[in-house]
Protein backbone atom coordinates (compact mmCIF):
# COMPACT_ATOMS: atom_id res chain seq x y z
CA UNK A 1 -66.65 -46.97 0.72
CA UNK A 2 -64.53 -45.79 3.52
CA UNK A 3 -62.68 -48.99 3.71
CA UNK A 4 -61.70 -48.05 0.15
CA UNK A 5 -60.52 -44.57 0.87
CA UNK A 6 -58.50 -46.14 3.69
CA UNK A 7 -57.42 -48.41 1.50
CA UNK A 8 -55.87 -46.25 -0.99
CA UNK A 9 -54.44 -43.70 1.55
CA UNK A 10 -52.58 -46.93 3.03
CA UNK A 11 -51.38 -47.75 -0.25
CA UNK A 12 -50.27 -43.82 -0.89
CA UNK A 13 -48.59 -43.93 2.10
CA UNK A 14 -46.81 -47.14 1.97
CA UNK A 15 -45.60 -46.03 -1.37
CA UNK A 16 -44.46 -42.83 -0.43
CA UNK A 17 -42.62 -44.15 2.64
CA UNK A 18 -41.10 -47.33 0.43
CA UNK A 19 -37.95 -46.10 0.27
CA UNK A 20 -37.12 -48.19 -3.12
CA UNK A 21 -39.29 -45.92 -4.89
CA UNK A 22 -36.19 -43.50 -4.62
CA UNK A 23 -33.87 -46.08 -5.49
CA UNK A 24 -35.32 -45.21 -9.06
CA UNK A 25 -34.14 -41.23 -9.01
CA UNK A 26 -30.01 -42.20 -9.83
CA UNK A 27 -30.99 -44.50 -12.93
CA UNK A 28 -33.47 -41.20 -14.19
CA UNK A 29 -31.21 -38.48 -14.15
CA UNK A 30 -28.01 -40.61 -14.29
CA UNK A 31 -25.16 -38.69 -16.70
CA UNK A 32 -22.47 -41.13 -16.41
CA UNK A 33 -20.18 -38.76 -14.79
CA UNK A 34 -18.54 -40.21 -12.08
CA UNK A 35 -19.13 -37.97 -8.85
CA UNK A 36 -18.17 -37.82 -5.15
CA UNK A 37 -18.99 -41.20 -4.18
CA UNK A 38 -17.04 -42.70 -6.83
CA UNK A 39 -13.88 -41.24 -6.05
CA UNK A 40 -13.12 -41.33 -2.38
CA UNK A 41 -10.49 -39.28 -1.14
CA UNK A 42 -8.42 -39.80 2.28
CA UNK A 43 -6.34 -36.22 2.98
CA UNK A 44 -3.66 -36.57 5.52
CA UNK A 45 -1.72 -33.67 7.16
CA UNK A 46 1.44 -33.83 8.66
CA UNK A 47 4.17 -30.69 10.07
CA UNK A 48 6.14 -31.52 7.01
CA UNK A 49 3.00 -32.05 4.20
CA UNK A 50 -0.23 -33.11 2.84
CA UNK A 51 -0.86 -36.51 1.56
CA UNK A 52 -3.75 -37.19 -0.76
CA UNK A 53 -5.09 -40.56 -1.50
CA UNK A 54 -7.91 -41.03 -4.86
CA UNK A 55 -9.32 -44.55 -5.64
CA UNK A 56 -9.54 -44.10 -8.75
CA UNK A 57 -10.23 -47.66 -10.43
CA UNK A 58 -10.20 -48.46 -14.48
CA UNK A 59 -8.54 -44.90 -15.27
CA UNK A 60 -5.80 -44.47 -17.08
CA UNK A 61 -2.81 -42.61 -15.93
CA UNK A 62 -2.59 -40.51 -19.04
CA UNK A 63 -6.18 -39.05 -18.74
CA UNK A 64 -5.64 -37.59 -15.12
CA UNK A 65 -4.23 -34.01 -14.58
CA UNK A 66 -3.59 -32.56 -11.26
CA UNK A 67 -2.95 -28.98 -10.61
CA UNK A 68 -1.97 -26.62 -7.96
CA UNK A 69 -2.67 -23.28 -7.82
CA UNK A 70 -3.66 -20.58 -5.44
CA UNK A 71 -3.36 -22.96 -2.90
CA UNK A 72 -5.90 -25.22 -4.19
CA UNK A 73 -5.52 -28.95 -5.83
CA UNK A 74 -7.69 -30.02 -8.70
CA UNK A 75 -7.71 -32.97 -10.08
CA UNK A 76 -9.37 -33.37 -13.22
CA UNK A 77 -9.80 -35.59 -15.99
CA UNK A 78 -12.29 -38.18 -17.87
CA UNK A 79 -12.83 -42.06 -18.57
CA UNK A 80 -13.86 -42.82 -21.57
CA UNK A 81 -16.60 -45.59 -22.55
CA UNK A 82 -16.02 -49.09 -21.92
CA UNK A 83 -15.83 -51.45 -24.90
CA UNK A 84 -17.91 -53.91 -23.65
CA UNK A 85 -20.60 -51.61 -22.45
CA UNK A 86 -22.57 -52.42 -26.26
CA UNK A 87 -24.44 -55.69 -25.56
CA UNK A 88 -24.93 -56.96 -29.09
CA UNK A 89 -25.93 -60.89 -27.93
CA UNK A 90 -28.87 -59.42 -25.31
CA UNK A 91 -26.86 -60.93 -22.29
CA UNK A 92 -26.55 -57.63 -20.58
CA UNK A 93 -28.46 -57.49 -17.28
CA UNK A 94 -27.32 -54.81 -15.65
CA UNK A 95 -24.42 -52.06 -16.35
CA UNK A 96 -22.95 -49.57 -13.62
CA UNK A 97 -19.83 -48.66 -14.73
CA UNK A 98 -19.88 -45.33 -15.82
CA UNK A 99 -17.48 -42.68 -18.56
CA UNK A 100 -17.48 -39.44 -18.79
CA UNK A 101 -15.30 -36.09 -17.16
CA UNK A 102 -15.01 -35.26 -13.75
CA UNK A 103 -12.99 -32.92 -11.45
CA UNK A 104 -12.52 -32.25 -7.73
CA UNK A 105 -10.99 -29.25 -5.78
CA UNK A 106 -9.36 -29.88 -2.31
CA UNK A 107 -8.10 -26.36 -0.57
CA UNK A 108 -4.56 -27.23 1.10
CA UNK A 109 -2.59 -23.54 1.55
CA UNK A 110 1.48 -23.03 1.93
CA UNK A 111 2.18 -25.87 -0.19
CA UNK A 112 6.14 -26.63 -1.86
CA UNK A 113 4.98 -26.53 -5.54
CA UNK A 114 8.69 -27.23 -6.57
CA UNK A 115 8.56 -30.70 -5.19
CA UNK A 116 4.92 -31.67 -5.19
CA UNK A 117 4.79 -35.44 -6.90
CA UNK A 118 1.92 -38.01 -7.97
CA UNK A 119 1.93 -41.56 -8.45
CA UNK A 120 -1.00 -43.79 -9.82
CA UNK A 121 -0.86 -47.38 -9.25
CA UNK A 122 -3.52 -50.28 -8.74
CA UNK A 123 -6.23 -47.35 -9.34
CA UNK A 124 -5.04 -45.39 -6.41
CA UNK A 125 -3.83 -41.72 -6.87
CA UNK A 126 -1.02 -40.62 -5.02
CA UNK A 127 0.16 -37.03 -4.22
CA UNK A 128 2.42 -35.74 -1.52
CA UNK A 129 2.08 -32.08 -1.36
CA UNK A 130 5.29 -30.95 0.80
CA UNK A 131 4.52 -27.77 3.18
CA UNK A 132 6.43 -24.27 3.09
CA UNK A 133 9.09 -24.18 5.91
CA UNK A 134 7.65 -21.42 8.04
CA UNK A 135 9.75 -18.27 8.16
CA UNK A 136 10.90 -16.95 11.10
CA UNK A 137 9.54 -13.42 11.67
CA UNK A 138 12.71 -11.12 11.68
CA UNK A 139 10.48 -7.75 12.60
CA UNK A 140 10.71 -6.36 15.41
CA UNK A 141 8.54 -3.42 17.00
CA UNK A 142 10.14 -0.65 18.39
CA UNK A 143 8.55 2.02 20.53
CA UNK A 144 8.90 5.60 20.38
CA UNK A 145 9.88 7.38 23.37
């Protein structure tokens, strides 16, 4: 008897600690948005500006909007489904490409908005955000004697 209560704890346990088990958890509450991990984002700063890289693969350019205000950049837009993604012959064995809308916020302050431009090409997003020149601080305290 106790060997079987051992048993089954060590088979609890191993479970529990399996981490494939989890593995399970993105397939159940999957939406087919694509998320973080899907579009990775490389943000470099310079004196002059800010340049933003997406990998965005399989979207089309005319579904993406970017947008700057209040000295944050969103981009935002959707993918829709894939045509091939209905398996009518059965041959399907596994599908991970995903459709749906998605949109991320980057915070990047004293940006040029008169010459901010975008590019997309071979699924990579593009945007060079040029800086405000700084002003030079003509005030000047003056003390009362």
């Amino acid at each position: 008897m106790t060997n079987e209560i051992m048993d089954r704890n060590n088979l609890m346990r191993n479970w529990f600690n399996n981490d494939s088990w989890m593995n399970n958890f993105p397939s159940i509450f999957d939406n087919n948005f694509p998320d973080d991990s899907t579009l990775k984002t490389d943000i470099k700063e310079t004196d002059k500006n800010y340049e933003v890289h997406v990998d965005m693969p399989a979207f089309d350019k005319k579904d993406i909007d970017i947008n700057y205000e209040n000295d944050v950049l969103t981009i935002s837009g959707h993918r829709d489904s894939f045509n091939d993604h209905n398996d009518k012959n059965g041959d399907m064995i596994m599908s991970e490409r995903s459709s749906g809308r998605f949109m991320r916020q980057y915070h990047l302050p004293a940006v040029n908005t008169d010459n901010i431009s975008a590019s997309y090409d071979n699924g990579v997003l593009k945007i060079d955000l040029p800086k405000l020149e700084k002003k030079v601080d003509s005030s000047h305290h003056i003390d009362i004697n």
